[in-house]
PDB file of N, CA and C in Angstrom:
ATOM      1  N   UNK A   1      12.537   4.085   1.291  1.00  0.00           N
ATOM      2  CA  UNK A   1      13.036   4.015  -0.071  1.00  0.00           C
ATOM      3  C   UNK A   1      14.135   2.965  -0.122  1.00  0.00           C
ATOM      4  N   UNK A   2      14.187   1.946  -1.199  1.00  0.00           N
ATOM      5  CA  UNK A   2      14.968   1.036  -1.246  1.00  0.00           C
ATOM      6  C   UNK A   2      15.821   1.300  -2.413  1.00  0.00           C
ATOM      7  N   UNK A   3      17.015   1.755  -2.543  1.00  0.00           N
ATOM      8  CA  UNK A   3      17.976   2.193  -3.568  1.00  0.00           C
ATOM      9  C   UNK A   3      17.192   3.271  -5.149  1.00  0.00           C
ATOM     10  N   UNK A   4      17.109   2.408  -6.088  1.00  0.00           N
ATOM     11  CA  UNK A   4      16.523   3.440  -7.414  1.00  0.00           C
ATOM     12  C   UNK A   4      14.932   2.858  -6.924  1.00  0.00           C
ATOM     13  N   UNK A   5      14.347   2.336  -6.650  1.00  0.00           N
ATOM     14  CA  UNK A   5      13.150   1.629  -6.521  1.00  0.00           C
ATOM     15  C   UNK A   5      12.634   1.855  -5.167  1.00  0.00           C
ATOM     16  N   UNK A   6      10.836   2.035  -4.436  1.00  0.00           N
ATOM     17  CA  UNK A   6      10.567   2.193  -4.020  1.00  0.00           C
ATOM     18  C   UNK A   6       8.801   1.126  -3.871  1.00  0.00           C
ATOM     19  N   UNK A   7       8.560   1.256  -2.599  1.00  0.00           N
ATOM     20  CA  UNK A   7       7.298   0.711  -2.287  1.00  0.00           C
ATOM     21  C   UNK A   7       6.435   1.085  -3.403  1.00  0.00           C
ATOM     22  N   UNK A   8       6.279   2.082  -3.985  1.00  0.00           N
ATOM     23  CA  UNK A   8       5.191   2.403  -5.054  1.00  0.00           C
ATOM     24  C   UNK A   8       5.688   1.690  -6.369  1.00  0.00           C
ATOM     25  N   UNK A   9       7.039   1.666  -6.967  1.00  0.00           N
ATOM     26  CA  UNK A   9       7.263   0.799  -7.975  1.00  0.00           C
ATOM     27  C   UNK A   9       6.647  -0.731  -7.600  1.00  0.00           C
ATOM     28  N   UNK A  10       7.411  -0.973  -6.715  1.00  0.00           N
ATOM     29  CA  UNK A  10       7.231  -2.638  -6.555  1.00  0.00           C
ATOM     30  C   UNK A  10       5.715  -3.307  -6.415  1.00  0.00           C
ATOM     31  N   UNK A  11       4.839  -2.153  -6.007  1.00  0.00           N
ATOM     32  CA  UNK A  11       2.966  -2.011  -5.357  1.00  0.00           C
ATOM     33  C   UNK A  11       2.619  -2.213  -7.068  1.00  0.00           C
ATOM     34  N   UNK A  12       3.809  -0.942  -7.891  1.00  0.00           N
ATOM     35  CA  UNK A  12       2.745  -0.600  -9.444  1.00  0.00           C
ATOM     36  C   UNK A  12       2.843  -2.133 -10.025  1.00  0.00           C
ATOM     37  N   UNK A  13       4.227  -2.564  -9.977  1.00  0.00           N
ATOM     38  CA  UNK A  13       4.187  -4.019 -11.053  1.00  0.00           C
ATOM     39  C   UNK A  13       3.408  -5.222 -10.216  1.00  0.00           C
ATOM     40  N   UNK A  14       3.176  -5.081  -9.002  1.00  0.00           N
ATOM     41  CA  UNK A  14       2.259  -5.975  -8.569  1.00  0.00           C
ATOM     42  C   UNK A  14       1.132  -6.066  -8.919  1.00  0.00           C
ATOM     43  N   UNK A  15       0.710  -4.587  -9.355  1.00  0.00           N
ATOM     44  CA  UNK A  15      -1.034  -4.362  -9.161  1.00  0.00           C
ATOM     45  C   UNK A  15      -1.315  -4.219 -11.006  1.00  0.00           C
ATOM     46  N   UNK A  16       0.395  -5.027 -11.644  1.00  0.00           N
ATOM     47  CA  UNK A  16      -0.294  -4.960 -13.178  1.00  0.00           C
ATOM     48  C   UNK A  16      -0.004  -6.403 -13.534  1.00  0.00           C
ATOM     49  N   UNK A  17       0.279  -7.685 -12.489  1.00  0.00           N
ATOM     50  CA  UNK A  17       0.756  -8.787 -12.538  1.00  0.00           C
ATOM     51  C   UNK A  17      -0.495  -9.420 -12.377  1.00  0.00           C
ATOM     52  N   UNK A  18      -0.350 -10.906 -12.522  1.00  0.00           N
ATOM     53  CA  UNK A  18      -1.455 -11.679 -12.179  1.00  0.00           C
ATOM     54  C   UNK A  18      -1.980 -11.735 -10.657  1.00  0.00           C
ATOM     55  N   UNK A  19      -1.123 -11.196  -9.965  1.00  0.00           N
ATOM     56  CA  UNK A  19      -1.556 -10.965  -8.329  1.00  0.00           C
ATOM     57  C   UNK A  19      -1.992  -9.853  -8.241  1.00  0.00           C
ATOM     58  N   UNK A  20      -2.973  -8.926  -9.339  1.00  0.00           N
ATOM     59  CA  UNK A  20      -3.189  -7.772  -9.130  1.00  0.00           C
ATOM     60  C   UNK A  20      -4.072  -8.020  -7.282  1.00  0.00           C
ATOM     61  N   UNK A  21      -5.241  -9.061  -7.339  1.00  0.00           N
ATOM     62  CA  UNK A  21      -6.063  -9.223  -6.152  1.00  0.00           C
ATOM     63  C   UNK A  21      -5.618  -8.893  -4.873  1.00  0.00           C
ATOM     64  N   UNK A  22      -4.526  -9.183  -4.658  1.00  0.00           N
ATOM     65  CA  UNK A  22      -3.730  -9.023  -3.581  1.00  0.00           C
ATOM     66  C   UNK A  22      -4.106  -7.840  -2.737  1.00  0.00           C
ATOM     67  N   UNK A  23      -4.659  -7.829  -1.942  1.00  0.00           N
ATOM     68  CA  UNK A  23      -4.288  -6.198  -1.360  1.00  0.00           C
ATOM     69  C   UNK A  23      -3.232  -5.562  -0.808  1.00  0.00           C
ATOM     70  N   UNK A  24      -3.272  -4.802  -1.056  1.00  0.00           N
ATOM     71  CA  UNK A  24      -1.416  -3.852  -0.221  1.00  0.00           C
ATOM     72  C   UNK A  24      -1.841  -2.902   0.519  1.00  0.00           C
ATOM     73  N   UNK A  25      -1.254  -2.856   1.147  1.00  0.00           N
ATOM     74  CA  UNK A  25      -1.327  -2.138   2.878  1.00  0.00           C
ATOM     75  C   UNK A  25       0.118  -1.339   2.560  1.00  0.00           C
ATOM     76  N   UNK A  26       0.792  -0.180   2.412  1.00  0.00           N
ATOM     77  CA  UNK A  26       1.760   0.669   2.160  1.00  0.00           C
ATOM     78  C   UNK A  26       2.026   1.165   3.709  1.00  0.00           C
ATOM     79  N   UNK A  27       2.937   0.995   4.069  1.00  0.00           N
ATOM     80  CA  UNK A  27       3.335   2.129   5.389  1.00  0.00           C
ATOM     81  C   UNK A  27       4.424   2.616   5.089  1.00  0.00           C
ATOM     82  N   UNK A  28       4.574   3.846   5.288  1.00  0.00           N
ATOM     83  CA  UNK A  28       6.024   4.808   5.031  1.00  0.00           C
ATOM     84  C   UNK A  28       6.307   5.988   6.580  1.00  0.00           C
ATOM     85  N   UNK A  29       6.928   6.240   6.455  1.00  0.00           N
ATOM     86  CA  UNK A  29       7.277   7.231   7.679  1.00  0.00           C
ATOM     87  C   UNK A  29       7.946   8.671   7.093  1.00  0.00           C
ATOM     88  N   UNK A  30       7.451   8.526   5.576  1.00  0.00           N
ATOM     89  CA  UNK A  30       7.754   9.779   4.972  1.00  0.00           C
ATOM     90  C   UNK A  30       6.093  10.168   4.480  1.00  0.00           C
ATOM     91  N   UNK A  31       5.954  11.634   5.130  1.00  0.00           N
ATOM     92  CA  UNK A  31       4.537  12.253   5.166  1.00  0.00           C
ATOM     93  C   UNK A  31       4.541  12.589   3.538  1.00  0.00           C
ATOM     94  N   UNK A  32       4.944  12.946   3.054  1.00  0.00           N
ATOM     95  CA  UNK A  32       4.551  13.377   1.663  1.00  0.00           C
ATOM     96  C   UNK A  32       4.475  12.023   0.371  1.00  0.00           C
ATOM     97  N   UNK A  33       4.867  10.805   1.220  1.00  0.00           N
ATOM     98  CA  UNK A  33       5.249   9.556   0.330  1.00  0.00           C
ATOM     99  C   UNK A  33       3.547   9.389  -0.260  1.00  0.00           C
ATOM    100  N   UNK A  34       2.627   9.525   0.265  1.00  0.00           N
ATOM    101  CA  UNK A  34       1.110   9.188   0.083  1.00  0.00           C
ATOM    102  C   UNK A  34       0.729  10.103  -1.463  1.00  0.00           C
ATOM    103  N   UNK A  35       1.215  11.540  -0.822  1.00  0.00           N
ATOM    104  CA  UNK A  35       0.272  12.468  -1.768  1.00  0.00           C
ATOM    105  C   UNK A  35       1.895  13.027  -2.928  1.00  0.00           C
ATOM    106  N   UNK A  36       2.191  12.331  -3.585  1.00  0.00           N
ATOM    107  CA  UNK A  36       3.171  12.623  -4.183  1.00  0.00           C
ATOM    108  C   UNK A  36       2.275  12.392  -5.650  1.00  0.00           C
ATOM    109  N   UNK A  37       2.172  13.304  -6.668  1.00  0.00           N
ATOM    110  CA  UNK A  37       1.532  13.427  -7.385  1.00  0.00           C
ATOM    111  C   UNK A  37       2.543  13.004  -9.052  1.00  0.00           C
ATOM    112  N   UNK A  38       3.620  12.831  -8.911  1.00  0.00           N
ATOM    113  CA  UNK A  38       4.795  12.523  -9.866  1.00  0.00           C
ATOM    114  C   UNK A  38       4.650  11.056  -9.898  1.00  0.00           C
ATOM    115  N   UNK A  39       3.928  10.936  -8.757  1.00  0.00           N
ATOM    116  CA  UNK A  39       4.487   8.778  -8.543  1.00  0.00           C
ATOM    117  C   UNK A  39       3.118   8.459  -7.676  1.00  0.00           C
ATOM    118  N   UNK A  40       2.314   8.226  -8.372  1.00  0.00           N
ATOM    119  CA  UNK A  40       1.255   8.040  -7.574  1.00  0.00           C
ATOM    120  C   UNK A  40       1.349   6.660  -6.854  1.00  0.00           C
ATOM    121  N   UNK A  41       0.649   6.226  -5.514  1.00  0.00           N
ATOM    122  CA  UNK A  41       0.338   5.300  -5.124  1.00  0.00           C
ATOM    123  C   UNK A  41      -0.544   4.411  -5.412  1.00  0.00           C
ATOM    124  N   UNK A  42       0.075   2.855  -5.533  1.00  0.00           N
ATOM    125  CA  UNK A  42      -0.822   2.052  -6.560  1.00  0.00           C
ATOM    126  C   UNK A  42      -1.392   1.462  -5.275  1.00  0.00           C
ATOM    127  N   UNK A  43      -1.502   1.295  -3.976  1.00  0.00           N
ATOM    128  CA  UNK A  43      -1.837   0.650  -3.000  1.00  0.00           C
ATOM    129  C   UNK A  43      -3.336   0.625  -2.811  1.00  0.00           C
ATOM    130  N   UNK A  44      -3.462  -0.414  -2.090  1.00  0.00           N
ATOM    131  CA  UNK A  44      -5.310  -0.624  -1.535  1.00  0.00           C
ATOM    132  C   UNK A  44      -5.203   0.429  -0.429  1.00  0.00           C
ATOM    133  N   UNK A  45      -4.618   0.942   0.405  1.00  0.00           N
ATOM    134  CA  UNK A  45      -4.500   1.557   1.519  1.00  0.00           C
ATOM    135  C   UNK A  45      -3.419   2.194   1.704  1.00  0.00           C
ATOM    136  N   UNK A  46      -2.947   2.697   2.732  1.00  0.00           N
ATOM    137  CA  UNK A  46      -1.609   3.485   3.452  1.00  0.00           C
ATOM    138  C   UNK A  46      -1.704   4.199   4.409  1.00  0.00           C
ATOM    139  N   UNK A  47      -0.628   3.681   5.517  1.00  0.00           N
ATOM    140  CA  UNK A  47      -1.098   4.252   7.075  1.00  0.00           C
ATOM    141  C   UNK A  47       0.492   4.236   7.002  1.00  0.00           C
ATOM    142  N   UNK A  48       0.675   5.808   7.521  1.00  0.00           N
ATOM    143  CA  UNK A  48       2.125   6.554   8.201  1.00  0.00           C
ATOM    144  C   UNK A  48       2.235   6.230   9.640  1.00  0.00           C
ATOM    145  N   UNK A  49       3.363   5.653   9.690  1.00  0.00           N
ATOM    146  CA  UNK A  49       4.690   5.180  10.867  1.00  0.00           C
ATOM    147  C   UNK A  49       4.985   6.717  11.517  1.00  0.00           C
ATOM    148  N   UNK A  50       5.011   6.524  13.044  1.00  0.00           N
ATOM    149  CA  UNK A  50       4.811   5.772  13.041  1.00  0.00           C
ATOM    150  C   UNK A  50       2.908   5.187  13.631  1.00  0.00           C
ATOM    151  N   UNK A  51       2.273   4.420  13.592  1.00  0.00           N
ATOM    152  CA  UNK A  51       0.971   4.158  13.491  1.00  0.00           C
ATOM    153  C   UNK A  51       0.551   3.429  14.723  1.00  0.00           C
ATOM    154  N   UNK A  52      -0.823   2.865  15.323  1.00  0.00           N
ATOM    155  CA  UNK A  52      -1.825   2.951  16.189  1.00  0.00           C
ATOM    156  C   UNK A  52      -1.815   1.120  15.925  1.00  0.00           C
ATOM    157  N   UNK A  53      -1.213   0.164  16.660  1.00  0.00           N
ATOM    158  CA  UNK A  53      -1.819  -1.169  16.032  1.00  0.00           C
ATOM    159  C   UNK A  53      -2.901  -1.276  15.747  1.00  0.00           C
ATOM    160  N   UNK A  54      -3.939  -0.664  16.654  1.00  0.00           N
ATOM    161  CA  UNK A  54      -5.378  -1.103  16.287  1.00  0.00           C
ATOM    162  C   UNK A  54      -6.124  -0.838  14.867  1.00  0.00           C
ATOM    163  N   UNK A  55      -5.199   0.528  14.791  1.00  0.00           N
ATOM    164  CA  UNK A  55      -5.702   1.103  13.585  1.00  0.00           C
ATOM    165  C   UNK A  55      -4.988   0.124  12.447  1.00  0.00           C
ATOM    166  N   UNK A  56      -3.941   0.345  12.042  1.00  0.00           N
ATOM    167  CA  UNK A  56      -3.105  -0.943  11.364  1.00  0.00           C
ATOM    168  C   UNK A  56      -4.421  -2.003  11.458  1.00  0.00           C
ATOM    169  N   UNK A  57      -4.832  -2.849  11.837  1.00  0.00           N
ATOM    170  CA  UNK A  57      -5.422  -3.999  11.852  1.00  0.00           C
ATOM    171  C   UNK A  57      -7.203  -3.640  11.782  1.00  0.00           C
ATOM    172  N   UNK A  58      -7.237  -2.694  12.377  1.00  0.00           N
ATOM    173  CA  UNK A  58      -8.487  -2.087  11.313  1.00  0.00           C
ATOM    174  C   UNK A  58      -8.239  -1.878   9.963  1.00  0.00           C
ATOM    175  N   UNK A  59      -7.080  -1.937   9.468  1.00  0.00           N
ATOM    176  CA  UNK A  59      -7.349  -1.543   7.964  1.00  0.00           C
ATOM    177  C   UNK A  59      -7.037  -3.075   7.097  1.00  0.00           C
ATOM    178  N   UNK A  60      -6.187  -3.864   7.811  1.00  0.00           N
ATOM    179  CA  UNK A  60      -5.756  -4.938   7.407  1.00  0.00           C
ATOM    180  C   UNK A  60      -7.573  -6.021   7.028  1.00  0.00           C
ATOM    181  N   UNK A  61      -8.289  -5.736   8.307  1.00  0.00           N
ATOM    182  CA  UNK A  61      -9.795  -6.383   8.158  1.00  0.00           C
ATOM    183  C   UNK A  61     -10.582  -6.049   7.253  1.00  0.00           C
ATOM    184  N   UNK A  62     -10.044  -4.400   6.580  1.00  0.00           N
ATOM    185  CA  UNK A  62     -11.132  -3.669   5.808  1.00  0.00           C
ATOM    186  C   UNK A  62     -10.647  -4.729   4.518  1.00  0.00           C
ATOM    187  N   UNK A  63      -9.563  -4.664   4.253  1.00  0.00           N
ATOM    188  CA  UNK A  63      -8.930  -4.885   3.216  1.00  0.00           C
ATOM    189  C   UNK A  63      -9.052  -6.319   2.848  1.00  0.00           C
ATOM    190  N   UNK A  64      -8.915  -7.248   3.989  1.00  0.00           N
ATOM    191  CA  UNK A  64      -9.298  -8.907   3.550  1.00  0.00           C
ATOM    192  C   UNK A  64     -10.813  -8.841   3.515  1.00  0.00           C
ATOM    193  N   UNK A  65     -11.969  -8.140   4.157  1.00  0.00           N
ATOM    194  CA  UNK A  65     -13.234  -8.375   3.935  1.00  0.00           C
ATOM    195  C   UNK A  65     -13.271  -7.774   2.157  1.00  0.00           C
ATOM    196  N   UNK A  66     -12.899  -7.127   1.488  1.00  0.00           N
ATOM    197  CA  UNK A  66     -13.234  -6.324   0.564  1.00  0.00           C
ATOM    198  C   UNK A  66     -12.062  -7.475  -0.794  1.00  0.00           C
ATOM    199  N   UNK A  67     -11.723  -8.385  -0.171  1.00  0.00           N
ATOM    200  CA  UNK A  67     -11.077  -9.091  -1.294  1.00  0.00           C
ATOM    201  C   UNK A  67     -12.063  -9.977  -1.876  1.00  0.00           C
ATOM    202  N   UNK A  68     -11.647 -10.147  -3.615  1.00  0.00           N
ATOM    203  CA  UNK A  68     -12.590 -10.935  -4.285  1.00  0.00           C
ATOM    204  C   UNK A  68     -11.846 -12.139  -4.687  1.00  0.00           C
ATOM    205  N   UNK A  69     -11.993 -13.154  -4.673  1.00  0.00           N
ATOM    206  CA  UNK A  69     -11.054 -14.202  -5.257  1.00  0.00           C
ATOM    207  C   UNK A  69     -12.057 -14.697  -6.523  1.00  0.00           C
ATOM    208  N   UNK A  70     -11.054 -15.076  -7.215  1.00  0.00           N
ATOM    209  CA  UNK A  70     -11.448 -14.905  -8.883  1.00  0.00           C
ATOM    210  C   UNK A  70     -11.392 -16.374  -9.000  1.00  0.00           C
TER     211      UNK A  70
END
């Protein structure tokens, strides 16, 4: 958490900007940050810290194969 603002604010105005395409990869090391139902997660993905590199970069591949450029 970064002061009044958080990874999910900064993910939401990204994913309503002209860079919606972008994919986001979210990592938090707070277990309930994913399934928080008040503040949903605007992310392409999210893997909890702390995490598996391989796995990390398995998701990073899912995520650039599955991008569309406009």
């Amino acid at each position: 958490v970064m002061g009044s603002i958080d990874g999910r604010d900064i993910c939401k105005e990204l994913k309503l900007s002209q860079h919606r395409h972008i994919p986001v990869l979210q990592m938090s090391v707070v277990n309930k940050f994913y399934n928080d139902p008040k503040k949903p997660l605007h992310a392409d993905d999210y893997i909890e810290k702390p995490f598996d590199l391989d796995v990390m970069v398995g998701k990073v591949r899912s995520l650039m194969n599955n991008v569309q450029i406009n």
